[in-house]
C-alpha atoms as a PDB file:
ATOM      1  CA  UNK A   1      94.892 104.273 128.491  1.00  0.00           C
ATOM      2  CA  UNK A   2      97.747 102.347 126.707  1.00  0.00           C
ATOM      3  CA  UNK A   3      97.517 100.536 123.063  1.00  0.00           C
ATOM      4  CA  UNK A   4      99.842  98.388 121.909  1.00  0.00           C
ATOM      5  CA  UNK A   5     100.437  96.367 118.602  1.00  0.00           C
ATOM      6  CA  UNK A   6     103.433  94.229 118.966  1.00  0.00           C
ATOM      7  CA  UNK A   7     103.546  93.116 115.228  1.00  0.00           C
ATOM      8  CA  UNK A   8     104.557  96.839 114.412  1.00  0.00           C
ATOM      9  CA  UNK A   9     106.417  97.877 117.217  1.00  0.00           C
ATOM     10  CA  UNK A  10     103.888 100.142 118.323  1.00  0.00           C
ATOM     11  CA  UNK A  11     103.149 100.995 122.313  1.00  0.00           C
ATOM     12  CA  UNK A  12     101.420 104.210 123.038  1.00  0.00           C
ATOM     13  CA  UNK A  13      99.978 105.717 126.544  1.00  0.00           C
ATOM     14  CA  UNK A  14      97.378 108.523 127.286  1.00  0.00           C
ATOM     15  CA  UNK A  15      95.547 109.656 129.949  1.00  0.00           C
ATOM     16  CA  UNK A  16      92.472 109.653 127.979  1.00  0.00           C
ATOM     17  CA  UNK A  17      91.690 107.514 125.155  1.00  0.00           C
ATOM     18  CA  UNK A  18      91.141 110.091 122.563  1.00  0.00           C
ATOM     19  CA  UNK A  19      95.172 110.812 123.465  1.00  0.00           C
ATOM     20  CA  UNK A  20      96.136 107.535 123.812  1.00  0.00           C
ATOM     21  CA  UNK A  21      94.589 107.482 120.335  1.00  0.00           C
ATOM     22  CA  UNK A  22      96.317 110.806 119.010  1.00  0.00           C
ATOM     23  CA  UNK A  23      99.721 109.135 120.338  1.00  0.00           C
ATOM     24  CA  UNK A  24      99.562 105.956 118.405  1.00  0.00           C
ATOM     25  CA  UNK A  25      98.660 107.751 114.849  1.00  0.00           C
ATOM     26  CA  UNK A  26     102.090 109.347 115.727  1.00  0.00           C
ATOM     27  CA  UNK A  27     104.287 106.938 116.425  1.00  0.00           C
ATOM     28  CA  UNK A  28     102.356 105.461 113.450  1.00  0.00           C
ATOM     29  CA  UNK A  29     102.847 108.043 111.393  1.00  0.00           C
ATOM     30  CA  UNK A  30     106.861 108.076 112.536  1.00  0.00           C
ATOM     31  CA  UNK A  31     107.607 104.542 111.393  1.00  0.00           C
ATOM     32  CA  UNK A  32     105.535 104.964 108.029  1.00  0.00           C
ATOM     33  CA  UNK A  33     107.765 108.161 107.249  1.00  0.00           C
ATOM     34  CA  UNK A  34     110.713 106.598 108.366  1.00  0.00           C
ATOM     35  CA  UNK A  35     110.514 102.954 107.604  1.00  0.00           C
ATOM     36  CA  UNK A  36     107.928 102.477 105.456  1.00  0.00           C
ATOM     37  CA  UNK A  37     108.788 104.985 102.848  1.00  0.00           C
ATOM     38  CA  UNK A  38     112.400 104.386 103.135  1.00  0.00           C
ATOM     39  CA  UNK A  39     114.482 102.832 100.330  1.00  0.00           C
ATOM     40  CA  UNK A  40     115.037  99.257 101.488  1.00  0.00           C
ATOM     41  CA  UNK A  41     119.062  99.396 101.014  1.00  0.00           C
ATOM     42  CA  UNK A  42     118.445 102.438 103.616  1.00  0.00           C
ATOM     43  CA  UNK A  43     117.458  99.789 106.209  1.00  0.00           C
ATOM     44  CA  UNK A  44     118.944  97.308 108.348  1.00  0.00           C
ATOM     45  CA  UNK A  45     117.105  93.703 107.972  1.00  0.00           C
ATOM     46  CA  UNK A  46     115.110  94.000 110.896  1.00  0.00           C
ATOM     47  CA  UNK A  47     113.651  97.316 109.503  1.00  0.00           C
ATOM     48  CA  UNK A  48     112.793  96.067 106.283  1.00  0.00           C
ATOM     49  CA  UNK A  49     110.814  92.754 107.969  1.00  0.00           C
ATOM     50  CA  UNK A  50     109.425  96.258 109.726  1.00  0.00           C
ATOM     51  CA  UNK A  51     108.677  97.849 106.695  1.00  0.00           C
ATOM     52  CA  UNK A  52     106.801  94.467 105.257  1.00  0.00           C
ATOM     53  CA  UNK A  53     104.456  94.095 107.817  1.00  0.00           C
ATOM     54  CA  UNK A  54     103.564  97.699 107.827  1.00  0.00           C
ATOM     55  CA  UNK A  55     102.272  97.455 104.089  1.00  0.00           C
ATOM     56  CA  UNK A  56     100.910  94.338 104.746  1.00  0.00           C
ATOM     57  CA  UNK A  57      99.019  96.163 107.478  1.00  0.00           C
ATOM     58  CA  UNK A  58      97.750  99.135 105.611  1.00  0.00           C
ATOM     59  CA  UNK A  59      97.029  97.038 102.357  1.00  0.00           C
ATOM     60  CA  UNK A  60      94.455  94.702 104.703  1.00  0.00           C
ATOM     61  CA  UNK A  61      93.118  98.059 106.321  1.00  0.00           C
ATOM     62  CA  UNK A  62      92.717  99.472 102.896  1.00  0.00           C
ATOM     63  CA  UNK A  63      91.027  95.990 101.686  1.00  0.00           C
ATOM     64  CA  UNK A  64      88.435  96.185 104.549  1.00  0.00           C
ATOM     65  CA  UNK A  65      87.293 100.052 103.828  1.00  0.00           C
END
């Protein structure tokens, strides 16, 4: 079982999908951490358009709950 999001870079694979699942809240969870949360003079320019879209991301998924 693969998922993908494009937008945010994300592409993960497992051989169920409860661990296809468990691998994209990781890699997830590894760019928030490391891109998200980082200072934006910390980042080259393609990381902060990174960084943009994955607060835009979170703010709609916090919108819809």
């Amino acid at each position: 079982m693969v998922f993908e999001n494009a937008d945010l870079t994300l592409y993960a694979y497992g051989t169920s999908e409860k661990a296809a699942r468990r691998a994209l809240a990781r890699d997830f969870s590894a760019l928030w951490h490391c891109i998200a949360e980082a200072d934006d003079s910390e980042l080259h320019t393609s990381a902060c358009g990174l960084k943009k879209r994955l607060w835009e991301f979170v703010s709609e998924v916090r919108r819809k709950a």
